[in-house]
N, C-alpha and C. Protein backbone atom coordinates (compact mmCIF):
# COMPACT_ATOMS: atom_id res chain seq x y z
N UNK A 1 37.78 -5.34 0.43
CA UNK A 1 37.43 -6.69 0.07
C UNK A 1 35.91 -6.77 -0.07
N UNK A 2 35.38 -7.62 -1.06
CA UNK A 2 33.87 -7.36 -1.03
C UNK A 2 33.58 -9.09 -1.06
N UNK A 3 32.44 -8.97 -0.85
CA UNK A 3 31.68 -10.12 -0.88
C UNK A 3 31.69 -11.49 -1.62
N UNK A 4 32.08 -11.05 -2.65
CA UNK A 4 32.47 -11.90 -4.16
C UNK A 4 33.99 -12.73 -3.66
N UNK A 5 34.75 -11.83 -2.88
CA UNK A 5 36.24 -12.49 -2.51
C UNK A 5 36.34 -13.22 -0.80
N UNK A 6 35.59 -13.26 -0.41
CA UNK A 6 35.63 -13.76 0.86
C UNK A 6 35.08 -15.07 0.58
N UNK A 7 35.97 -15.98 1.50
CA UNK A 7 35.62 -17.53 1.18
C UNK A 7 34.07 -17.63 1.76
N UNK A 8 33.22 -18.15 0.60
CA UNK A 8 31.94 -18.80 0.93
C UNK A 8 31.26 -19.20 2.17
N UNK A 9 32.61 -20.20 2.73
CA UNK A 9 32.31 -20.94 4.01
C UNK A 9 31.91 -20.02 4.93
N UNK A 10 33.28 -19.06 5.34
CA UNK A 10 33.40 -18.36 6.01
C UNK A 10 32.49 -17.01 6.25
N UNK A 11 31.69 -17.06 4.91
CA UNK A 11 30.39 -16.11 4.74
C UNK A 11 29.29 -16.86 5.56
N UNK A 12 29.05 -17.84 5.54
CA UNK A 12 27.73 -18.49 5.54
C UNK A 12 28.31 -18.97 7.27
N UNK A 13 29.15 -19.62 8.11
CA UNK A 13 29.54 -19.66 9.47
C UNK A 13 29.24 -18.26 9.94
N UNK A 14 29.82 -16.81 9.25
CA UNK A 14 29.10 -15.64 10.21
C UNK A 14 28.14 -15.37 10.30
N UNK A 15 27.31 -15.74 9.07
CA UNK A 15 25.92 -15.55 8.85
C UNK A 15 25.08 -16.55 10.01
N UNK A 16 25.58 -17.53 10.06
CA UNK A 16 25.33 -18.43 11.04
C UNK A 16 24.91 -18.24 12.14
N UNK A 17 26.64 -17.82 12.79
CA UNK A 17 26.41 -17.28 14.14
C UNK A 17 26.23 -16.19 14.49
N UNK A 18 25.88 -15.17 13.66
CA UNK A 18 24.78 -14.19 13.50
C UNK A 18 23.67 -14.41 14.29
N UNK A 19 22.96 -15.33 13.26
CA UNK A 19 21.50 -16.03 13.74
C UNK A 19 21.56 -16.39 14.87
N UNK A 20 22.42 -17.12 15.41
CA UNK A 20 22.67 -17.92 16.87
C UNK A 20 22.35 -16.80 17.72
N UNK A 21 23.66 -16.04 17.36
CA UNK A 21 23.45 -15.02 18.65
C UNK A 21 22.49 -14.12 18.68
N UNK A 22 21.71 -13.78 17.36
CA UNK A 22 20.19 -12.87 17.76
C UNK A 22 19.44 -13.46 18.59
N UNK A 23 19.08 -14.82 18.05
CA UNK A 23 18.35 -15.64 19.58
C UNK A 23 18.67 -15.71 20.17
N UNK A 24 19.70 -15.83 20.61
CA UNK A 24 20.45 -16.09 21.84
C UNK A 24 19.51 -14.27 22.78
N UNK A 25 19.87 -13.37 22.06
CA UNK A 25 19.45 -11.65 22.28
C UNK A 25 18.22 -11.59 22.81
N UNK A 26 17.50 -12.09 21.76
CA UNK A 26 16.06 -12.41 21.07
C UNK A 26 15.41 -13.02 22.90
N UNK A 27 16.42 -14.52 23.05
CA UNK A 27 15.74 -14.78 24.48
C UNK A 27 16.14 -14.20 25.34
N UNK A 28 16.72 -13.64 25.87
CA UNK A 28 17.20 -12.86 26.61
C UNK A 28 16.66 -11.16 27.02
N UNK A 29 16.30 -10.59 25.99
CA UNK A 29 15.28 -9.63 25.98
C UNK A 29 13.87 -9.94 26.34
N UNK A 30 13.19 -11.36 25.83
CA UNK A 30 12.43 -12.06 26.09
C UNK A 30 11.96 -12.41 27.47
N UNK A 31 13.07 -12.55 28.42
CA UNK A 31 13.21 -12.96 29.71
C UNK A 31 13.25 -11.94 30.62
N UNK A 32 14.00 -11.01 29.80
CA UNK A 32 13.82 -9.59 30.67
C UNK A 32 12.55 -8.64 30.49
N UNK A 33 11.48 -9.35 29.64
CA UNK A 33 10.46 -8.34 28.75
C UNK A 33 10.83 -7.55 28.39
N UNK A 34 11.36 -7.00 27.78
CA UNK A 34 11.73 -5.77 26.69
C UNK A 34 12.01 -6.44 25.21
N UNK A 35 12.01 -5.67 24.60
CA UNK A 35 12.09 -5.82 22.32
C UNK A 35 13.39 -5.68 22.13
N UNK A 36 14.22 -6.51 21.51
CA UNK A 36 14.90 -6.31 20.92
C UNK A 36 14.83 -5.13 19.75
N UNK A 37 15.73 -3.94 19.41
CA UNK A 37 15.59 -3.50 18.56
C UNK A 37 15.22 -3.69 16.98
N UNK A 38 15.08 -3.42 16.12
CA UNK A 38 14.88 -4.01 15.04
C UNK A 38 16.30 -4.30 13.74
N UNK A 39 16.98 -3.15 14.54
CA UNK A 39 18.33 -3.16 13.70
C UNK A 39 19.32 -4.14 14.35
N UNK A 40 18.90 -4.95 15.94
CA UNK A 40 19.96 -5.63 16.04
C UNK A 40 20.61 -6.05 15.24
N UNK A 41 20.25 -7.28 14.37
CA UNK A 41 20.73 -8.17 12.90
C UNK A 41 21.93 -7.06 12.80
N UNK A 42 21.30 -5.90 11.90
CA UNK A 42 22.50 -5.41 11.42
C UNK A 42 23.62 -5.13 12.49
N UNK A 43 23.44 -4.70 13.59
CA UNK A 43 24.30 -4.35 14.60
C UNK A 43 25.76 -5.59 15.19
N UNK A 44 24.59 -6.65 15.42
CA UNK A 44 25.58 -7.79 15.72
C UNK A 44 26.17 -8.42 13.87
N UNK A 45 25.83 -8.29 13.48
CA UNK A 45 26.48 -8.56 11.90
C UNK A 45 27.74 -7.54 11.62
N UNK A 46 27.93 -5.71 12.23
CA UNK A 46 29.16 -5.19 12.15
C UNK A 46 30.11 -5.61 12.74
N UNK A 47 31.47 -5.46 12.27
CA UNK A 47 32.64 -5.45 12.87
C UNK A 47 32.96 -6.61 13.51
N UNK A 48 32.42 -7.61 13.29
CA UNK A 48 32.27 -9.10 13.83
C UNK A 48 31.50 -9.17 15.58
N UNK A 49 30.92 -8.13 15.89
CA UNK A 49 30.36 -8.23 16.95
C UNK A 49 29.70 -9.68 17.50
N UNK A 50 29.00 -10.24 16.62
CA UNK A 50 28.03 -11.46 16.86
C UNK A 50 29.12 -12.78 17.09
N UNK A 51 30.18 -12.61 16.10
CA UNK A 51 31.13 -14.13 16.42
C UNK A 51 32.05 -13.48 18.01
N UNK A 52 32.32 -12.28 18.06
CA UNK A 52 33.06 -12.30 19.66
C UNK A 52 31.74 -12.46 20.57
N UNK A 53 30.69 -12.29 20.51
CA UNK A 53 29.70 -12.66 21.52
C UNK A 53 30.05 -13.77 21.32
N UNK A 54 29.10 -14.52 20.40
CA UNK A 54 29.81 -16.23 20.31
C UNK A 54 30.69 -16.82 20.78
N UNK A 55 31.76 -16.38 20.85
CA UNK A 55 32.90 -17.07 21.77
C UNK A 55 33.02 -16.63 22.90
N UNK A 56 32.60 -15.71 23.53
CA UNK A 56 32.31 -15.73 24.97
C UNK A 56 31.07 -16.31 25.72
N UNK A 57 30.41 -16.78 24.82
CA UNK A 57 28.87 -17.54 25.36
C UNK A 57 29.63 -18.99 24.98
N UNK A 58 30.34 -19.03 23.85
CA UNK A 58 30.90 -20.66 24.60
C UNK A 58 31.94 -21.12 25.46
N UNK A 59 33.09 -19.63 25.78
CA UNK A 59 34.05 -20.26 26.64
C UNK A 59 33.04 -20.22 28.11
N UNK A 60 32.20 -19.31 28.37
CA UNK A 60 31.21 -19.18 29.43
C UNK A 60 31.00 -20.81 29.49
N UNK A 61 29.80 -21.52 28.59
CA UNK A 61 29.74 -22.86 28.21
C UNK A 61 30.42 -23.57 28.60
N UNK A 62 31.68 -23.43 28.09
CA UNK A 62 32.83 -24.36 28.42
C UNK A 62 33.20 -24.18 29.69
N UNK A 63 33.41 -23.47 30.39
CA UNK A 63 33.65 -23.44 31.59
C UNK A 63 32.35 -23.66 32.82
N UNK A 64 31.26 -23.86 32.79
CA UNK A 64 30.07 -23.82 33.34
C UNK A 64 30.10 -25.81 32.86
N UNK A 65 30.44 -26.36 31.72
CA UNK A 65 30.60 -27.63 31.67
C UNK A 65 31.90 -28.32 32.72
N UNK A 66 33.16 -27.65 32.96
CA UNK A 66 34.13 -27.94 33.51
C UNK A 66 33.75 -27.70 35.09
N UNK A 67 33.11 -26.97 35.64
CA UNK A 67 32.53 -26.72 36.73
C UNK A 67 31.66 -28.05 36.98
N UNK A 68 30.73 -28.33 36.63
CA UNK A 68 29.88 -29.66 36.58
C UNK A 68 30.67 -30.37 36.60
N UNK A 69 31.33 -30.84 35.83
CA UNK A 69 32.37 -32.18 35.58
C UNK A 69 32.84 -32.29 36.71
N UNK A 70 33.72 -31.54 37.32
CA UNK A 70 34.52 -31.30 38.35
C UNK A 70 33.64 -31.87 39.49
N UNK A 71 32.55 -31.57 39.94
CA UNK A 71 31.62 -31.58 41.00
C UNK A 71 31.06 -32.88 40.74
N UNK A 72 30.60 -33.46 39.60
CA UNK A 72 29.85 -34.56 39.50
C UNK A 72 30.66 -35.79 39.40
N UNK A 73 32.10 -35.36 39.33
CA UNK A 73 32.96 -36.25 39.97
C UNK A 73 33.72 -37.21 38.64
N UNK A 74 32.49 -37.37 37.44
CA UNK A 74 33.02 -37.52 36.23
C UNK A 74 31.90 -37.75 35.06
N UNK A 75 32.34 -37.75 34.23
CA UNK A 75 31.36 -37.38 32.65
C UNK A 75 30.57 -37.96 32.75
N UNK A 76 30.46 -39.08 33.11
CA UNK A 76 29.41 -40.43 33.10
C UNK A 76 28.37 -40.04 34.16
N UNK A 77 28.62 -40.05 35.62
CA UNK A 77 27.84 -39.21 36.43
C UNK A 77 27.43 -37.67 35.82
N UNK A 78 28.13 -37.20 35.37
CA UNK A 78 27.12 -35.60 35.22
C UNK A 78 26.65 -35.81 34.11
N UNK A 79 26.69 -36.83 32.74
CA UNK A 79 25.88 -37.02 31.72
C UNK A 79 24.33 -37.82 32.78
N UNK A 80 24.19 -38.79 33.42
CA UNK A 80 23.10 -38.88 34.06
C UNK A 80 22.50 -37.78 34.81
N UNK A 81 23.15 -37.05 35.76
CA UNK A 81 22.25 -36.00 36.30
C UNK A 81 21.99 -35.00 35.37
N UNK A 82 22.30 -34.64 34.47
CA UNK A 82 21.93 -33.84 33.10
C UNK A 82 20.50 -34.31 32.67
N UNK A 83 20.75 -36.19 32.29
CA UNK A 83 19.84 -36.35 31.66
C UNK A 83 18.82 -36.08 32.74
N UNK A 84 18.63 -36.88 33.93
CA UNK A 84 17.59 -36.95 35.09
C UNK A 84 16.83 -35.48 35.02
N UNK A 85 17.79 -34.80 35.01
CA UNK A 85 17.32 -32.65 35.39
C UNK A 85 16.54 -32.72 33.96
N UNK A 86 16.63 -32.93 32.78
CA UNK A 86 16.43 -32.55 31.41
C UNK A 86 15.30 -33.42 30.94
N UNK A 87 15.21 -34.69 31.72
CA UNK A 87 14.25 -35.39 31.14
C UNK A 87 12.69 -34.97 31.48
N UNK A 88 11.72 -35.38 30.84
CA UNK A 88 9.98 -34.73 30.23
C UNK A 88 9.41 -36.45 31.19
């Protein structure tokens, strides 16, 4: 299958979360001081590597939100202590 036959959308969402998840890399190497390689891009772009990261950095997400919820007793309370922690 080449490029020309794959739905558009579905080109431009991997391409997407491609990007997402290099930064996502990008800070994370960042934090640890060390370089990201230069071929990541291409690396997380094979074999769909970058969208299964992606969905484990959001069920992570999703579950790190359900944890809060749970504790803050309900949405309304943990949307304020969110904001309080987040606010400048």
């Amino acid at each position: 299958m080449t490029a020309a036959t794959l739905d558009p959308k579905k080109c431009w969402r991997r391409k997407v979360i491609a990007e997402i998840t290099l930064a996502h890399v990008e800070h994370i190497a960042q934090q640890l001081e060390t370089a990201v390689p230069g071929d990541a891009a291409r690396f997380l772009n094979e074999q769909g590597r970058a969208y299964e990261l992606w969905k484990v950095m959001m069920r992570a997400a999703e579950e790190y939100i359900k944890t809060e919820l749970r504790e803050a007793g309900s949405p309304r309370e943990y949307a304020r202590a969110w904001a309080a922690a987040h606010s400048r």
